[in-house]
C-alpha atoms as a PDB file:
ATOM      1  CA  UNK A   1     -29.132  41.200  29.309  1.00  0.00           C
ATOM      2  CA  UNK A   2     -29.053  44.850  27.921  1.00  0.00           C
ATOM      3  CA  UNK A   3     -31.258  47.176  29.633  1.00  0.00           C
ATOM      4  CA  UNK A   4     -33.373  49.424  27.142  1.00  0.00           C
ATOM      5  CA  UNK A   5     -33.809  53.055  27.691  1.00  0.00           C
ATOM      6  CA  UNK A   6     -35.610  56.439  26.349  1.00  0.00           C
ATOM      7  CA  UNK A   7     -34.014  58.645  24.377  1.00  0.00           C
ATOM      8  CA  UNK A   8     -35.027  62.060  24.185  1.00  0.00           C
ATOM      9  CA  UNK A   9     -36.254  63.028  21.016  1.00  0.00           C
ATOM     10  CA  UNK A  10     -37.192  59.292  20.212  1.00  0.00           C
ATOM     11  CA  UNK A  11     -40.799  58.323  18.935  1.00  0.00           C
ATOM     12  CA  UNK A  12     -42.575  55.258  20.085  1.00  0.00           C
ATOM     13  CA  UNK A  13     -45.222  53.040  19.858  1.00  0.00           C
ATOM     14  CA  UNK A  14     -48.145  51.005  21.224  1.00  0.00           C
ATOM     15  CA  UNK A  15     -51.389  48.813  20.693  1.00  0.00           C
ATOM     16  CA  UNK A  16     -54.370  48.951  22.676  1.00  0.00           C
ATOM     17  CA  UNK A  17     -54.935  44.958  23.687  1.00  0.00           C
ATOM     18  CA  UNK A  18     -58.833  45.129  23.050  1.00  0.00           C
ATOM     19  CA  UNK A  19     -58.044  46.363  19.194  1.00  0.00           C
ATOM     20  CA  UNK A  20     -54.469  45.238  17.638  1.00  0.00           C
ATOM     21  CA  UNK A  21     -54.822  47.616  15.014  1.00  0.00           C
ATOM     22  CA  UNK A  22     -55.274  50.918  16.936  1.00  0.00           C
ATOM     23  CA  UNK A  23     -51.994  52.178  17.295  1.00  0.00           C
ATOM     24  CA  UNK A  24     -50.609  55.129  18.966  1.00  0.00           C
ATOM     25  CA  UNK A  25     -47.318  57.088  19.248  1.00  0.00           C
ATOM     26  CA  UNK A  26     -45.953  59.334  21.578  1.00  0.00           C
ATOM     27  CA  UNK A  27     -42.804  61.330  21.610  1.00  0.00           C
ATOM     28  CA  UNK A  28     -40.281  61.806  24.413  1.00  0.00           C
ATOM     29  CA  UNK A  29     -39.483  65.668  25.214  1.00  0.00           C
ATOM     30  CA  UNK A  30     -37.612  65.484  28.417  1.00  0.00           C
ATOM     31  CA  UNK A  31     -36.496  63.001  30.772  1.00  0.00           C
ATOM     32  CA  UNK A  32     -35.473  62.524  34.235  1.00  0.00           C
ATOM     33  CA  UNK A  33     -34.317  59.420  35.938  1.00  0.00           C
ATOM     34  CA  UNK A  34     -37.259  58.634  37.159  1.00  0.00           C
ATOM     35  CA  UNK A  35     -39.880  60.771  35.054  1.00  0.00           C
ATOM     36  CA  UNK A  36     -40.802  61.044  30.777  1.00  0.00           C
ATOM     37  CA  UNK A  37     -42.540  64.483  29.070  1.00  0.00           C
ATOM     38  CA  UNK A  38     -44.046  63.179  25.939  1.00  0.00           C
ATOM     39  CA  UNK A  39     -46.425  64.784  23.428  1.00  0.00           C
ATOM     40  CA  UNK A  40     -49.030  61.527  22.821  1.00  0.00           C
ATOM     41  CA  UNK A  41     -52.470  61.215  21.682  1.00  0.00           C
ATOM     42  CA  UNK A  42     -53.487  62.861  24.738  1.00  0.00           C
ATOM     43  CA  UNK A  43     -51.447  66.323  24.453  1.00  0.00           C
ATOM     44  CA  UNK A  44     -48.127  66.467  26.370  1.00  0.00           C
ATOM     45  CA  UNK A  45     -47.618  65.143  29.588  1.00  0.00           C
ATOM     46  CA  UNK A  46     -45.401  63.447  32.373  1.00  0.00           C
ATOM     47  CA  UNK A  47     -44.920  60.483  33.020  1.00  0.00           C
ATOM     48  CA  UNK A  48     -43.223  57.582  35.735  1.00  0.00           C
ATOM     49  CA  UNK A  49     -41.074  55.332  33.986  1.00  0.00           C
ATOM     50  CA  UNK A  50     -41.720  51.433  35.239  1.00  0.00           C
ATOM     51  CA  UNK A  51     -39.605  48.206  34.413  1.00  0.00           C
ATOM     52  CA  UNK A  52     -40.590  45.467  32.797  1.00  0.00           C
ATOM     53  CA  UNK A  53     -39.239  41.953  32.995  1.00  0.00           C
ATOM     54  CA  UNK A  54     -36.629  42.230  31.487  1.00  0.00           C
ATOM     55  CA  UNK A  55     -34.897  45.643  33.160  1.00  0.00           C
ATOM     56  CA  UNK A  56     -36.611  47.807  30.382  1.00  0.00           C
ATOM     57  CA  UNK A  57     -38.622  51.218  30.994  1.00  0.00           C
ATOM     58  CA  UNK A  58     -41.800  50.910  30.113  1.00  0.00           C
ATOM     59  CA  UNK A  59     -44.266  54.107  30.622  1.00  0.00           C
ATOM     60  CA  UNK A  60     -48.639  53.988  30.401  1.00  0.00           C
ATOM     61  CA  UNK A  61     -49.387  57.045  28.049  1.00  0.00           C
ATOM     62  CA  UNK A  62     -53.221  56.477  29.402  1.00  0.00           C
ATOM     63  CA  UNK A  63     -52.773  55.347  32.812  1.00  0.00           C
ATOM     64  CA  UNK A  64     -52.465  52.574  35.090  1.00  0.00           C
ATOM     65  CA  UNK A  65     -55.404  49.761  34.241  1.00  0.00           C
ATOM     66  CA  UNK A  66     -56.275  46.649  33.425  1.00  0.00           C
ATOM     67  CA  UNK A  67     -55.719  46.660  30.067  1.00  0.00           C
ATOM     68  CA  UNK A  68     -53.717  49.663  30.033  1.00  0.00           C
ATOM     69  CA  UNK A  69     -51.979  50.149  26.371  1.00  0.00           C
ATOM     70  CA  UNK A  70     -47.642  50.104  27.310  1.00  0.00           C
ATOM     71  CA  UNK A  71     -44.815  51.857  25.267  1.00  0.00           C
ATOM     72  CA  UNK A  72     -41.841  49.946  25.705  1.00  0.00           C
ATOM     73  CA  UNK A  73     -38.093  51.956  25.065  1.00  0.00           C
ATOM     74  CA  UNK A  74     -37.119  48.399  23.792  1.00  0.00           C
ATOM     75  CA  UNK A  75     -39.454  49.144  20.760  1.00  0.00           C
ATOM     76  CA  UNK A  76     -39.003  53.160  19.218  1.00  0.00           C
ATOM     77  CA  UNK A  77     -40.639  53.639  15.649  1.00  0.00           C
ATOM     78  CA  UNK A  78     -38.372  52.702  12.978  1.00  0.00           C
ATOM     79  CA  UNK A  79     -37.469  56.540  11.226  1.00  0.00           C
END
């Protein structure tokens, strides 16, 4: 199992679950090993990194709810 990771300078993406085909991307700035800066829909900001299932980061560009939209590092925009 390879663990996926954010790259600085790397663009990503996400779908909100209540409407497949809104999608957003955010951009990562800066990183830490525990922290993300990325410009989003919502102007830049910082956030935690989490794990998924699998070992990979995963950060919530809106925040923590129930159906909280999730950028995965497994999945960066294709350039």
């Amino acid at each position: 199992m390879t663990t996926s990771k954010f790259q600085v300078g790397t663009a990503y993406s996400g779908r909100f679950i209540g409407d497949y085909d809104s999608v957003f991307t955010v951009q990562i700035l800066q990183r830490t090993a525990k922290t993300v800066t990325i410009i989003g829909p919502k102007g830049m900001a910082k956030h935690r990194i989490s794990l998924d299932h699998e070992g990979g980061e995963t950060i919530f560009p809106f925040g923590r709810y129930s159906m909280a939209p999730v950028c995965r590092a497994a999945r960066p925009v294709a350039a």
